[in-house]
Protein backbone atom coordinates (compact mmCIF):
# COMPACT_ATOMS: atom_id res chain seq x y z
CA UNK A 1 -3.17 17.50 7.20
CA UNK A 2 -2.80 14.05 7.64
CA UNK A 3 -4.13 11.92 10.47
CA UNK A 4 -1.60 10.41 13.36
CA UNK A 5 -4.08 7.45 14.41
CA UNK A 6 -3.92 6.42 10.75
CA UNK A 7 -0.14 6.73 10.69
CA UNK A 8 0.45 4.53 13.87
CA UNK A 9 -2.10 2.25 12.72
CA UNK A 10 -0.04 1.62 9.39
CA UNK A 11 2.89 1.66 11.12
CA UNK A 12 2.31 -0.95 12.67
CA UNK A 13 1.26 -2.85 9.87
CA UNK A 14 4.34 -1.75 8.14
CA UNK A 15 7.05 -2.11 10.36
CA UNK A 16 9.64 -1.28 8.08
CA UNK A 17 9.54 2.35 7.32
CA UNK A 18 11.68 2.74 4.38
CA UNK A 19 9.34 0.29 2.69
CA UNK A 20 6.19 2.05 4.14
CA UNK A 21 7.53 5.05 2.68
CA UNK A 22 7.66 4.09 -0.54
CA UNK A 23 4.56 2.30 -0.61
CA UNK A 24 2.84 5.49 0.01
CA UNK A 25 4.85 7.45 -3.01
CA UNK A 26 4.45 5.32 -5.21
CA UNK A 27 0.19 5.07 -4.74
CA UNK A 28 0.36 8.91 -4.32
CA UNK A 29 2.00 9.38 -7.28
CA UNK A 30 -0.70 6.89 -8.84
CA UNK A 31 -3.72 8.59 -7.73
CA UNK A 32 -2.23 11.75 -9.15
CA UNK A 33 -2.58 10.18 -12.15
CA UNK A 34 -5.53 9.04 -12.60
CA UNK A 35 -6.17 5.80 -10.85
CA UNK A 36 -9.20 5.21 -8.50
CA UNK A 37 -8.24 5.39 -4.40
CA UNK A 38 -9.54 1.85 -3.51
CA UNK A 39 -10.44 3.21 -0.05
CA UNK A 40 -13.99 5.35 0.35
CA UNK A 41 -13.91 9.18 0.42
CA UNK A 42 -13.90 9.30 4.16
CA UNK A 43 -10.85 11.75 3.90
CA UNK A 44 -10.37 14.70 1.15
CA UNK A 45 -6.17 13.97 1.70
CA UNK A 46 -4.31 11.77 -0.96
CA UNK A 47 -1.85 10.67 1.84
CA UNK A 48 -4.95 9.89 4.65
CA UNK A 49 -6.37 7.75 1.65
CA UNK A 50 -3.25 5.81 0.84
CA UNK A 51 -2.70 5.08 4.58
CA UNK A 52 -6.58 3.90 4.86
CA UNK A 53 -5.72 1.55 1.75
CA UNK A 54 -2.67 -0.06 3.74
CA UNK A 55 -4.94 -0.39 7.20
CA UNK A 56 -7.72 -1.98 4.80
CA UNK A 57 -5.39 -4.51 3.48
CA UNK A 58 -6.35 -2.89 -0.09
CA UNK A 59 -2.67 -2.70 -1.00
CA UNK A 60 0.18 -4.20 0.92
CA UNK A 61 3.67 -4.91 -0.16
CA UNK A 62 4.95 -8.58 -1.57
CA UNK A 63 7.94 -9.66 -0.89
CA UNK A 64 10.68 -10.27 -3.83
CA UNK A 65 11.37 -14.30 -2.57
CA UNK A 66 7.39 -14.38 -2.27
CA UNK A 67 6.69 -13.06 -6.08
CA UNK A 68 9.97 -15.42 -7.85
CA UNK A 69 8.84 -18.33 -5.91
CA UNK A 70 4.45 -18.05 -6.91
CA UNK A 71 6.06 -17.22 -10.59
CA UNK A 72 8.54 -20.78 -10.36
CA UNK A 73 5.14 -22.70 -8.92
CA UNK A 74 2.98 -21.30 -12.14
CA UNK A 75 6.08 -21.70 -14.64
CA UNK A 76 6.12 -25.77 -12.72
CA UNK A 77 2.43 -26.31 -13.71
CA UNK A 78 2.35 -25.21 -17.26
């Protein structure tokens, strides 16, 4: 069962929902195969330990103009 002062906590970290949405898939589906929740085993829930990632700042989404424009700066310097 997952925890509703988590959710409101990442939702408001989140504020777009379709993105938040699909943050927490995708890490679900990433956990489920194999890789190591970055957030401690406070909850036994998959889903509770994706959303205390997000409220830890452990994962966060970047933004597409953010990721081209870092990627132009290093391609600038080389």
């Amino acid at each position: 069962m997952f925890r509703l002062n988590l959710l409101s906590k990442v939702i408001d970290q989140v504020p777009n929902r379709y993105l938040l949405v699909h943050l927490i898939a995708k890490r679900i589906h990433q956990i489920e195969e194999g890789a190591t929740p970055l957030a401690g085993e406070k909850y036994n829930s998959i889903f509770n330990k994706v959303l205390e990632e997000i409220i830890e700042g452990k994962i966060r989404i970047v933004e597409w103009e953010e990721t081209t424009s870092e990627k132009q700066e290093s391609d600038g310097e080389s």
